[in-house]
C-alpha atoms as a PDB file:
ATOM      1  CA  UNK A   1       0.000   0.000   0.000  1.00  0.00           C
ATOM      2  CA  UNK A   2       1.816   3.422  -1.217  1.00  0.00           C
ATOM      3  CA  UNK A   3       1.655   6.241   1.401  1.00  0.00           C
ATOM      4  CA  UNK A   4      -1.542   8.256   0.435  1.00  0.00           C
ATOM      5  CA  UNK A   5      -3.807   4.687   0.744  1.00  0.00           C
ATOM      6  CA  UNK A   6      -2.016   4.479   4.212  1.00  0.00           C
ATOM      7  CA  UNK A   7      -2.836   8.410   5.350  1.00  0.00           C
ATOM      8  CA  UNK A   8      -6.242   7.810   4.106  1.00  0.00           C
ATOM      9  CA  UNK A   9      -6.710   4.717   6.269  1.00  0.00           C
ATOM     10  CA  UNK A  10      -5.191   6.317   8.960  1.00  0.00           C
ATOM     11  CA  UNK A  11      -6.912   9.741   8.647  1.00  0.00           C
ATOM     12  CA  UNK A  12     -10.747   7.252   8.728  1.00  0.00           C
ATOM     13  CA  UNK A  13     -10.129   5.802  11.646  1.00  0.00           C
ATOM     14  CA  UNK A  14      -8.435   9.057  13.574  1.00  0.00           C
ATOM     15  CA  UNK A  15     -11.668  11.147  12.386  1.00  0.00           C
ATOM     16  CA  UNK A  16     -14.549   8.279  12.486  1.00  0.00           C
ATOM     17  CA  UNK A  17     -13.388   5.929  15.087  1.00  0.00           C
ATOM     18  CA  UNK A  18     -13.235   3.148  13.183  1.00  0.00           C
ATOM     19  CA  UNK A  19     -12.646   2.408   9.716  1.00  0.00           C
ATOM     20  CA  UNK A  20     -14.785  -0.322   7.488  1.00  0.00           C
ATOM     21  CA  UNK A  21     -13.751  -2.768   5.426  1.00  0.00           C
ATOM     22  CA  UNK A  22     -15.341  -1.093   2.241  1.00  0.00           C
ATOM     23  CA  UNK A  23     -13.628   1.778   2.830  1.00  0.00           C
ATOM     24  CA  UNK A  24     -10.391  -0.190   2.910  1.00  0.00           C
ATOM     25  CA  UNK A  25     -11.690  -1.945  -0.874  1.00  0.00           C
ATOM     26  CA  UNK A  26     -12.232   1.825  -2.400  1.00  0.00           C
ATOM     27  CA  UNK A  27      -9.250   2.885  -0.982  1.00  0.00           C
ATOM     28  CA  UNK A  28      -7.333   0.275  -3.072  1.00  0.00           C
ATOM     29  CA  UNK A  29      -9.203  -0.359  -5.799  1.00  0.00           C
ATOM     30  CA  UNK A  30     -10.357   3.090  -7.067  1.00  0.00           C
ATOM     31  CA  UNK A  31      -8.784   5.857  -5.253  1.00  0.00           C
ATOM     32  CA  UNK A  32     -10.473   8.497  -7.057  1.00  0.00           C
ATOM     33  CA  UNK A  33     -14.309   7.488  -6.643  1.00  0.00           C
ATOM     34  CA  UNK A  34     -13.117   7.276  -2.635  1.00  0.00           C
ATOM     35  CA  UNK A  35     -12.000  10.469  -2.500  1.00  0.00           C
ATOM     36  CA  UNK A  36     -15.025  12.177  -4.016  1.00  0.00           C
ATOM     37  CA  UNK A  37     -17.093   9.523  -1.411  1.00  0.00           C
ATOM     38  CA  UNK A  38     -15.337  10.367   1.641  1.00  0.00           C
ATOM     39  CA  UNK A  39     -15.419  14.747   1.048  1.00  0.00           C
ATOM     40  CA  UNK A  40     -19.182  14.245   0.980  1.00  0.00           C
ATOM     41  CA  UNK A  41     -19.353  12.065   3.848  1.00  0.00           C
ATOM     42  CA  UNK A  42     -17.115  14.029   6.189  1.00  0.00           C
ATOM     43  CA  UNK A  43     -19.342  16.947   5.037  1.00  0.00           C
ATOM     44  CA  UNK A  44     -22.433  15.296   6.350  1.00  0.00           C
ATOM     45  CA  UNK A  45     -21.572  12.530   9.006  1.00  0.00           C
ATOM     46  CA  UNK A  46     -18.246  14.252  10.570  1.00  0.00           C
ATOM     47  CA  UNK A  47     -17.617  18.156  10.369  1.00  0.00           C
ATOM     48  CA  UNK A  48     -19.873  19.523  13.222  1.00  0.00           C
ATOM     49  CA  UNK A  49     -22.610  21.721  11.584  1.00  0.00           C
ATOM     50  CA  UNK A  50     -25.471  22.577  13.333  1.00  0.00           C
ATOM     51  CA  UNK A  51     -25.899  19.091  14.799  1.00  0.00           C
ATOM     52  CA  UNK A  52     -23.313  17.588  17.181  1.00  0.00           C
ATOM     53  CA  UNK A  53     -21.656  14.633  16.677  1.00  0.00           C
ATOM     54  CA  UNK A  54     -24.136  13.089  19.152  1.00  0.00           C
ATOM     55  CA  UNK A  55     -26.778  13.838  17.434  1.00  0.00           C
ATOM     56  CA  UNK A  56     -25.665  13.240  14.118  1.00  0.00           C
ATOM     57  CA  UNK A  57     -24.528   9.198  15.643  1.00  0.00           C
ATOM     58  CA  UNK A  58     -28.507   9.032  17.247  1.00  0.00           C
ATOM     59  CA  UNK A  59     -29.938  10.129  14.307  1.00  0.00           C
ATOM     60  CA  UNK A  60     -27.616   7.699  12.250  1.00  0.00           C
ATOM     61  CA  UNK A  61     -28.266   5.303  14.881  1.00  0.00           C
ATOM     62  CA  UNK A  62     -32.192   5.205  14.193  1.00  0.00           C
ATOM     63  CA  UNK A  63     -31.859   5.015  11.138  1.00  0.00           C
ATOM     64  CA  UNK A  64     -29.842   2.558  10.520  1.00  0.00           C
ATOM     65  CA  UNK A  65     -32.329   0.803  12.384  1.00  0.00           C
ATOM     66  CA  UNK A  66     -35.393   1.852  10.619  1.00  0.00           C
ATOM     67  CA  UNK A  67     -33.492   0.128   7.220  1.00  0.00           C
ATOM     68  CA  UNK A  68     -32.732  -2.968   9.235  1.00  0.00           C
ATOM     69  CA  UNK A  69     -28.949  -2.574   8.820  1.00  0.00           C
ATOM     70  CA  UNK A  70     -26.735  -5.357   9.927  1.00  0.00           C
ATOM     71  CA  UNK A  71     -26.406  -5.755  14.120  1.00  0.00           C
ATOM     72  CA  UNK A  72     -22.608  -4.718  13.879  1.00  0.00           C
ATOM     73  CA  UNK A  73     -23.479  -1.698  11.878  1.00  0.00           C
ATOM     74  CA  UNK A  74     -26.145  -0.543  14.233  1.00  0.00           C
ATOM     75  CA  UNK A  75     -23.819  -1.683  17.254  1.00  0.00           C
ATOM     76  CA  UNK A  76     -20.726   0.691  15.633  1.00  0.00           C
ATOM     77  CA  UNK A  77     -22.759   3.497  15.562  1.00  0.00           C
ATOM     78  CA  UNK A  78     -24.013   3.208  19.137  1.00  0.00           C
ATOM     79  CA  UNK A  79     -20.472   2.792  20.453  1.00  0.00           C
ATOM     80  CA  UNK A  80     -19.829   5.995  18.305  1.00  0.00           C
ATOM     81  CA  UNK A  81     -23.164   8.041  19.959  1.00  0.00           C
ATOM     82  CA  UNK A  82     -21.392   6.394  23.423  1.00  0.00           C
ATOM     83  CA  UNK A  83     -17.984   8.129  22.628  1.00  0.00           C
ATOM     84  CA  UNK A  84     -19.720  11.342  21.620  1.00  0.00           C
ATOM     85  CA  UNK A  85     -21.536  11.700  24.666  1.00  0.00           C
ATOM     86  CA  UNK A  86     -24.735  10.070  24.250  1.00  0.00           C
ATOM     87  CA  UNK A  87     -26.620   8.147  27.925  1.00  0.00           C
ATOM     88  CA  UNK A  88     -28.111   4.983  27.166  1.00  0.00           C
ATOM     89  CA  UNK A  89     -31.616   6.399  27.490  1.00  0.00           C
ATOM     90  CA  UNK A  90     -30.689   8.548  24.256  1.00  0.00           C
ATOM     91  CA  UNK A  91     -29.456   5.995  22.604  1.00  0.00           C
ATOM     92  CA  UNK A  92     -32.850   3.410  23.457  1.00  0.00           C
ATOM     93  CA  UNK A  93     -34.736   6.223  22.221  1.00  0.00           C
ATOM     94  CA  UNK A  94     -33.465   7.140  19.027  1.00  0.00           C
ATOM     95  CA  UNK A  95     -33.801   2.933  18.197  1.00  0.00           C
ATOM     96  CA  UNK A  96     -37.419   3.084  19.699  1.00  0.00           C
ATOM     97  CA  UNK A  97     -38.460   6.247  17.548  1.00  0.00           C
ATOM     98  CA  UNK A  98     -37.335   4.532  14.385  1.00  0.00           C
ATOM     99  CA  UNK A  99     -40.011   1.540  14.984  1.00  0.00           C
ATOM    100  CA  UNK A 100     -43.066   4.116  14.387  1.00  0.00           C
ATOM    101  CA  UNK A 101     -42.245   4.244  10.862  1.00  0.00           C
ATOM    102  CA  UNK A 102     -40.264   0.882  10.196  1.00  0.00           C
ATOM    103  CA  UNK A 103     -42.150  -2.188  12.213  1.00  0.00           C
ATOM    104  CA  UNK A 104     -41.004  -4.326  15.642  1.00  0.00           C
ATOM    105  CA  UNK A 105     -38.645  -6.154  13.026  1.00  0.00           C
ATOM    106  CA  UNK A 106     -36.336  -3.436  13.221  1.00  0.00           C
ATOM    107  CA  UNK A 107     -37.174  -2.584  16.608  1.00  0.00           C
ATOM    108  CA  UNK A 108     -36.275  -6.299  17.483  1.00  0.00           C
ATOM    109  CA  UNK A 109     -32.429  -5.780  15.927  1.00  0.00           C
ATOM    110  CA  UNK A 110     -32.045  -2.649  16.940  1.00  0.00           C
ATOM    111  CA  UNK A 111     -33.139  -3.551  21.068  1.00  0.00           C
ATOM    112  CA  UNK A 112     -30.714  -6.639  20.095  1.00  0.00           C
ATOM    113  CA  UNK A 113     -27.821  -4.387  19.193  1.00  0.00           C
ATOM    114  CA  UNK A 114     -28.606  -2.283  22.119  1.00  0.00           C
ATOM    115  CA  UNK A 115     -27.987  -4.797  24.703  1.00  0.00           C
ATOM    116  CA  UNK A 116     -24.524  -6.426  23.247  1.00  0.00           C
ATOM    117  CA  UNK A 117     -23.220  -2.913  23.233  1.00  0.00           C
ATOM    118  CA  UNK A 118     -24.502  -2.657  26.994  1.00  0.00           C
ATOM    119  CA  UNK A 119     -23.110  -5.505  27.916  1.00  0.00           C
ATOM    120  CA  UNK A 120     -19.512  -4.827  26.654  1.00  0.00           C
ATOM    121  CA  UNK A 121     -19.426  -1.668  29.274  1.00  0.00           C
ATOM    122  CA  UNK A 122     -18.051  -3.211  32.328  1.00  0.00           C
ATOM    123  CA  UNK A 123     -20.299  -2.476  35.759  1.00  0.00           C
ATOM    124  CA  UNK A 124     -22.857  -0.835  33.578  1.00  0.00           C
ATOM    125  CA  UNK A 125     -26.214  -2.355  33.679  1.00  0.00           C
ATOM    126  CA  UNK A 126     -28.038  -2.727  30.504  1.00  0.00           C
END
């Protein structure tokens, strides 16, 4: 991996938290679609705006949800509302506001998510 894939990576997971494996793909196989991906991302998901980063992880958090997104997407967003200040309550009600409009499926997953995230705080109860 040259050294702009490498200060990309690195750059991710210093500004997101985390970095997924699809980034990692665009990174190496087209560099140039990434780049134009991630400027519009960090416009909208990380430079603060008029929502926090909080809010922006609750939001993303219920709606992830509400589309029935895989557990350990849900779950890394959570952790990510945890970092950025979110309580638990928040966090429980951003996932139970997303059932109105998408069904106790998603509610189901998202509760599910919920509590494996709880349960990796230590002395917390969930």
């Amino acid at each position: 991996m040259d050294d702009e894939r490498t200060r990309l990576l690195e750059e991710i997971a210093r500004r997101r938290g985390y970095v997924h494996d699809f980034h990692k793909i665009l990174i190496m196989e087209d560099l140039d679609f990434f780049k134009l991906y991630e400027k519009l991302s960090s416009l909208v998901y990380v430079k603060e705006r008029a929502l926090s980063r909080k809010v922006i992880e609750l939001v993303f958090t219920g709606v992830l949800v509400a589309m029935r997104a895989s557990r350990e997407h849900i779950k890394l967003h959570i952790r990510a509302a945890l970092e950025h200040g979110a309580s638990k309550e928040e966090i429980l009600e951003a996932i139970e506001v997303a059932y109105l409009p998408s069904g106790v499926v998603s509610l189901m997953e998202g509760i599910d998510a919920y509590k494996e995230v709880m349960a990796e705080r230590p002395g917390k109860d969930v």
